[in-house]
N, C-alpha and C. Protein backbone atom coordinates (compact mmCIF):
# COMPACT_ATOMS: atom_id res chain seq x y z
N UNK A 1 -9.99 67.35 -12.10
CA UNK A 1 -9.07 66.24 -12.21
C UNK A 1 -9.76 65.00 -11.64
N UNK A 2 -10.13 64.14 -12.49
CA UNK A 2 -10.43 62.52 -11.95
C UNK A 2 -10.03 62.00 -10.58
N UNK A 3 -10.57 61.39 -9.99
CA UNK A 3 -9.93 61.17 -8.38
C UNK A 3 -9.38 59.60 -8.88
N UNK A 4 -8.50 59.31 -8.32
CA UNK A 4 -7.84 57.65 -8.26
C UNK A 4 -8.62 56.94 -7.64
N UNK A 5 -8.71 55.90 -8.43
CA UNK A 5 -9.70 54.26 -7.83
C UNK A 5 -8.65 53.52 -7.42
N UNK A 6 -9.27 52.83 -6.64
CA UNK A 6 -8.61 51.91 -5.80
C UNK A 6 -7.91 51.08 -7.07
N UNK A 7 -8.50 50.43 -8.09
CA UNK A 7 -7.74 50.17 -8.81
C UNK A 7 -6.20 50.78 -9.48
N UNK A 8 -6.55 52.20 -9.30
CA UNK A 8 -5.20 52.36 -9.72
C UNK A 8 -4.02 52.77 -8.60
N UNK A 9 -4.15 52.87 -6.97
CA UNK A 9 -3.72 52.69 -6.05
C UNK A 9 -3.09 51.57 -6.08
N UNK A 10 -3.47 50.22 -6.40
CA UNK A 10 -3.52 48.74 -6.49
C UNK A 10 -2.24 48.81 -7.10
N UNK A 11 -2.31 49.49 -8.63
CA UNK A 11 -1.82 49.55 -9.72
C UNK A 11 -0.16 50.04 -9.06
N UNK A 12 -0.41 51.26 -8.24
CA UNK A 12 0.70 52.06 -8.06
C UNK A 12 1.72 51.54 -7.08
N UNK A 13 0.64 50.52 -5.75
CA UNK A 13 1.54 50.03 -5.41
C UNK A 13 2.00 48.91 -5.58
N UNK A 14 1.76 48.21 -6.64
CA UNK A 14 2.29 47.29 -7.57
C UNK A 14 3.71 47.37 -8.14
N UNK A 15 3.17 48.50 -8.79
CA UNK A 15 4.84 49.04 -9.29
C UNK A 15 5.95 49.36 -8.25
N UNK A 16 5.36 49.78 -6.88
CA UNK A 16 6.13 50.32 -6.00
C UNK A 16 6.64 48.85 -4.89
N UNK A 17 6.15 47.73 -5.98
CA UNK A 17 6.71 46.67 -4.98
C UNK A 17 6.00 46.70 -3.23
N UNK A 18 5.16 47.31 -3.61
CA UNK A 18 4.41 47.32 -1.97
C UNK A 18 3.24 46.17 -1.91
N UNK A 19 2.93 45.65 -0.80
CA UNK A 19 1.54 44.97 -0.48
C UNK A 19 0.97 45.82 0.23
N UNK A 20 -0.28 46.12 -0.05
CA UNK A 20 -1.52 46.86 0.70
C UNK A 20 -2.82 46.18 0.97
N UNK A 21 -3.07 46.73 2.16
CA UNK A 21 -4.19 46.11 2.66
C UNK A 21 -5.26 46.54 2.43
N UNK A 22 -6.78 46.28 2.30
CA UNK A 22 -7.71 47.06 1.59
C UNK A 22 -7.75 48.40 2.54
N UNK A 23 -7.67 48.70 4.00
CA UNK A 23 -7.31 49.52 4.75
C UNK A 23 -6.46 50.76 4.43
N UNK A 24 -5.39 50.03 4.21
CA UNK A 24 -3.98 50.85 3.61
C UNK A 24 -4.29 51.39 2.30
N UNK A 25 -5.32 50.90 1.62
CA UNK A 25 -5.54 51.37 0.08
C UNK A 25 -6.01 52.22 -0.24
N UNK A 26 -7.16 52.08 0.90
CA UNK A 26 -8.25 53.35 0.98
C UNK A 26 -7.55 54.75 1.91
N UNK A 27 -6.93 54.62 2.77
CA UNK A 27 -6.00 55.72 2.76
C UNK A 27 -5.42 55.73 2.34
N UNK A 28 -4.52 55.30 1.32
CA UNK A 28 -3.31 55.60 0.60
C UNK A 28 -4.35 56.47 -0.74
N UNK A 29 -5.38 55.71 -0.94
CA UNK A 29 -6.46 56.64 -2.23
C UNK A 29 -6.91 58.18 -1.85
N UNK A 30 -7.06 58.60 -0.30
CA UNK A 30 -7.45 59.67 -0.25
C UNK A 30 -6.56 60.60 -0.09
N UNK A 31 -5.33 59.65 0.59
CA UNK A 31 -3.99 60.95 0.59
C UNK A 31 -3.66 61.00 -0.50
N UNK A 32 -3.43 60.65 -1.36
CA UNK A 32 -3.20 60.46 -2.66
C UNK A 32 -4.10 61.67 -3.62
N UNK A 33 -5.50 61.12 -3.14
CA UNK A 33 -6.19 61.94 -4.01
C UNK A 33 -6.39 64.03 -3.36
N UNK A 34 -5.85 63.93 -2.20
CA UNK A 34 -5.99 65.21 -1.56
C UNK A 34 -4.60 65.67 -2.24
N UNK A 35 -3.42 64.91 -2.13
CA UNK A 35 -2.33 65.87 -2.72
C UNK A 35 -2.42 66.02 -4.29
N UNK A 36 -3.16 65.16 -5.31
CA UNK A 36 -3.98 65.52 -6.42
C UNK A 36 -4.75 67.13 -6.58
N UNK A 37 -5.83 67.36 -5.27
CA UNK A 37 -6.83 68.45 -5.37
C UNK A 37 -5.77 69.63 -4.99
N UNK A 38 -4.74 69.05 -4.48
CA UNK A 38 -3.55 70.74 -3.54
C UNK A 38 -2.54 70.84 -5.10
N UNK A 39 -2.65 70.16 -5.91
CA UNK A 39 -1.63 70.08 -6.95
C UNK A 39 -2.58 71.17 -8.30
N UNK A 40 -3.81 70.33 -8.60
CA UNK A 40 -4.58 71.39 -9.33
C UNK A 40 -4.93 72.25 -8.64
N UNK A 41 -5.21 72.99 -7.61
CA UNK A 41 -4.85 74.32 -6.95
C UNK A 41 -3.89 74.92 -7.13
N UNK A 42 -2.31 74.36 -6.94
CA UNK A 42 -1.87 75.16 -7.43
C UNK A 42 -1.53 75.66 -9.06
N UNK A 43 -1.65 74.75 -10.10
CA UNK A 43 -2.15 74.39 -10.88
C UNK A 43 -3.05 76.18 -12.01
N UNK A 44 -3.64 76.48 -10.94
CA UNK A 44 -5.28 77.17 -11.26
C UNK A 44 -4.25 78.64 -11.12
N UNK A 45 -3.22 78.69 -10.64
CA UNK A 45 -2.98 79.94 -9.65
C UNK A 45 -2.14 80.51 -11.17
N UNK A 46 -2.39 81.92 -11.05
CA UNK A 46 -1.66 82.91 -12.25
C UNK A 46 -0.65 83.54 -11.79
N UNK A 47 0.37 83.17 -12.46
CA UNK A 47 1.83 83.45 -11.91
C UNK A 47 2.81 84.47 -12.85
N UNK A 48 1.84 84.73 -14.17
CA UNK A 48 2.16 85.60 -14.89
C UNK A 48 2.47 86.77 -14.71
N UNK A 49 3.82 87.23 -15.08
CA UNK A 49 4.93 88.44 -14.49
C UNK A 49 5.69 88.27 -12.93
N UNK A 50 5.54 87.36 -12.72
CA UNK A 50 6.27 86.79 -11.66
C UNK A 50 7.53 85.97 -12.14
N UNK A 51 8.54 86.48 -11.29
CA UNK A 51 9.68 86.05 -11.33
C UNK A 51 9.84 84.27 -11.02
N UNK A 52 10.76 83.62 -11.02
CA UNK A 52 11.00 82.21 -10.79
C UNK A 52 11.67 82.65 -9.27
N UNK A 53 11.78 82.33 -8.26
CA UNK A 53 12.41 82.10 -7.14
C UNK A 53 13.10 80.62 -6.50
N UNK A 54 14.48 80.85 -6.60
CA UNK A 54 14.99 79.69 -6.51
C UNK A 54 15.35 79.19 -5.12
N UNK A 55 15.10 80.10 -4.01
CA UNK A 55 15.72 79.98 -2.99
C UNK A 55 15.21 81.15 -2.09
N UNK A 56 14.67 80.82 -0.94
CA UNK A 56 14.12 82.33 -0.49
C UNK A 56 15.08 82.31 1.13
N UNK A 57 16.14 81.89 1.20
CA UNK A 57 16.64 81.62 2.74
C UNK A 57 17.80 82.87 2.65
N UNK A 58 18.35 83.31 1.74
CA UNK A 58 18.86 84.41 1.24
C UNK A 58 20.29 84.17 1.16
N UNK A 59 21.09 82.68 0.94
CA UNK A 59 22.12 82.08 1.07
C UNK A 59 22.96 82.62 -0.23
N UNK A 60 23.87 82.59 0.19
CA UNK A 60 24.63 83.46 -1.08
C UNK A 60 25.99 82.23 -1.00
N UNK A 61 26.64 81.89 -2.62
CA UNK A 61 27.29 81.39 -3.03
C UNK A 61 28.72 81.02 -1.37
N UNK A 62 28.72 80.06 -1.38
CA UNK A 62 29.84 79.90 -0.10
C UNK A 62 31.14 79.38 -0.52
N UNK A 63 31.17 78.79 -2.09
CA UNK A 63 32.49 78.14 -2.32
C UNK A 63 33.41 78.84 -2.46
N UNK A 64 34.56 78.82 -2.65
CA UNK A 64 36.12 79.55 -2.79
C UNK A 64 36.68 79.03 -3.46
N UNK A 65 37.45 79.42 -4.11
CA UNK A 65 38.61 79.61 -5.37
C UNK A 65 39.21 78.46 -4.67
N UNK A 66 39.65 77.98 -5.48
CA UNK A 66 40.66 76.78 -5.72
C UNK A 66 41.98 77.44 -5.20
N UNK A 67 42.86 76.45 -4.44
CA UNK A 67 44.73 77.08 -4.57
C UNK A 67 45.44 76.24 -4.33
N UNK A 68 46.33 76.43 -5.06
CA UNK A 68 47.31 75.24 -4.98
C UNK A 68 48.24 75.57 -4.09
N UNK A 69 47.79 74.76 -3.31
CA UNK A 69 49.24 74.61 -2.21
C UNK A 69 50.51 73.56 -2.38
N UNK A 70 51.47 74.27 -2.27
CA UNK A 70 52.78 73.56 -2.96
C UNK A 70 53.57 73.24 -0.81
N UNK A 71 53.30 71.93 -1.55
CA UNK A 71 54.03 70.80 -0.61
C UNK A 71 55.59 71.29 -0.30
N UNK A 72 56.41 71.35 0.54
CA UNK A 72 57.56 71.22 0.61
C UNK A 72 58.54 69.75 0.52
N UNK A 73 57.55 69.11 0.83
CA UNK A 73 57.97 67.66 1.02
C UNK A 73 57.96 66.71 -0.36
N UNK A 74 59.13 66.15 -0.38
CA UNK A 74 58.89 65.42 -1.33
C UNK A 74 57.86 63.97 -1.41
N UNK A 75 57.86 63.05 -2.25
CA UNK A 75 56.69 62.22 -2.04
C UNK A 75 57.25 61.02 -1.87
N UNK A 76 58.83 60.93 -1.62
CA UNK A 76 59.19 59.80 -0.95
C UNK A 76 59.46 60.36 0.74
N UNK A 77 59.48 61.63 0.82
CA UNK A 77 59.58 62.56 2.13
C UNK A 77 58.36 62.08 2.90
N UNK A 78 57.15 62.20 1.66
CA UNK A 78 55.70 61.80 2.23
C UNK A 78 55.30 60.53 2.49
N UNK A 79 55.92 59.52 1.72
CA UNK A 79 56.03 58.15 1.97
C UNK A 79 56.78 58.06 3.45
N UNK A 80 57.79 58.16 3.33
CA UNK A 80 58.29 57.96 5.00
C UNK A 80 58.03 58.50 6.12
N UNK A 81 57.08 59.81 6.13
CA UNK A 81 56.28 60.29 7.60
C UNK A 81 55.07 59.53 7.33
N UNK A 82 54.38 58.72 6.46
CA UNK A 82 53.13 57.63 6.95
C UNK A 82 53.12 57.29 7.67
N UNK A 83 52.00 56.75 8.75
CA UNK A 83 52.22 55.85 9.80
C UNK A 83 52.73 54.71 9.60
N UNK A 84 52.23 53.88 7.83
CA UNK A 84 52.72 52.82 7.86
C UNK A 84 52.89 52.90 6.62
N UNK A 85 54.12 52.37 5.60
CA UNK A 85 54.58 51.99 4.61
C UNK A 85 54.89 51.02 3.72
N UNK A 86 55.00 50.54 2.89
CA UNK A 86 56.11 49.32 2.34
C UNK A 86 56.51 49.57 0.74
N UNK A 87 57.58 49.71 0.46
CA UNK A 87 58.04 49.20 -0.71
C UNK A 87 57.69 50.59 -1.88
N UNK A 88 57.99 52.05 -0.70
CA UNK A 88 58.12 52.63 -1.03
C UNK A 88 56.37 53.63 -1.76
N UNK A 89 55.29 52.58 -0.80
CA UNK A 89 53.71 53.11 -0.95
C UNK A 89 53.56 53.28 0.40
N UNK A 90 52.70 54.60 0.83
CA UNK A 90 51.59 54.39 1.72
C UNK A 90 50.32 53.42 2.07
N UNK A 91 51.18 52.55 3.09
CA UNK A 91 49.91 51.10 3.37
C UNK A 91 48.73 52.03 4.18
N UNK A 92 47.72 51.25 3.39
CA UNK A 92 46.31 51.90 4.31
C UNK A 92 45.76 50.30 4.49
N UNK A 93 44.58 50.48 5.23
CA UNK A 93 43.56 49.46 6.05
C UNK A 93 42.86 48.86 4.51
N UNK A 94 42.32 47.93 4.95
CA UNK A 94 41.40 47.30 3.42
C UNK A 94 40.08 47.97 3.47
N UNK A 95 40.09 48.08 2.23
CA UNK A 95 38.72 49.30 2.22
C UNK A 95 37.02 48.38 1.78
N UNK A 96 37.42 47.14 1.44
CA UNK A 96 36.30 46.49 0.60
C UNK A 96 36.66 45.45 1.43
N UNK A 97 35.44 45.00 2.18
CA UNK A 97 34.75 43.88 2.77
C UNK A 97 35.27 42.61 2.56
């Protein structure tokens, strides 16, 4: 795999809206180009008859069924235990700036 020139570092952080310093360029080119050489490594590796593994922490599904819980209260019942009301709505705080 071709190693990245500073030109195209230049290039990348161009697009990325960054300023770099010739300092910053030249390391940003070799980290750059080392996670390049760890990428075609893995790349090289034969994975044939191997399964896909999506998750190796051994976490098993945690969500739960939906249920409807039925209110006793009606929703003018619920309007009038609010802390604060008017005109037959639940007043809340202003939410937008």
């Amino acid at each position: 795999m071709p190693k990245l020139t500073k030109d195209q570092v230049m290039n990348l952080a161009r697009l990325s809206r960054l300023e770099l310093t010739n300092e910053e360029n030249s390391k940003y080119q070799e980290e750059l180009n080392a996670i390049l050489e760890y990428v075609e490594q893995l790349e090289s590796i034969n994975v044939e008859g191997f399964q896909p593994v999506y998750q190796v922490g051994g976490a098993v599904n945690t969500t739960r069924a939906d249920e409807i819980i039925e209110y006793q209260a009606s929703p003018s019942e619920m309007v009038r235990q609010a802390p604060e009301n008017e005109d037959g709505y639940i007043k809340v705080g202003r939410m937008i700036g």
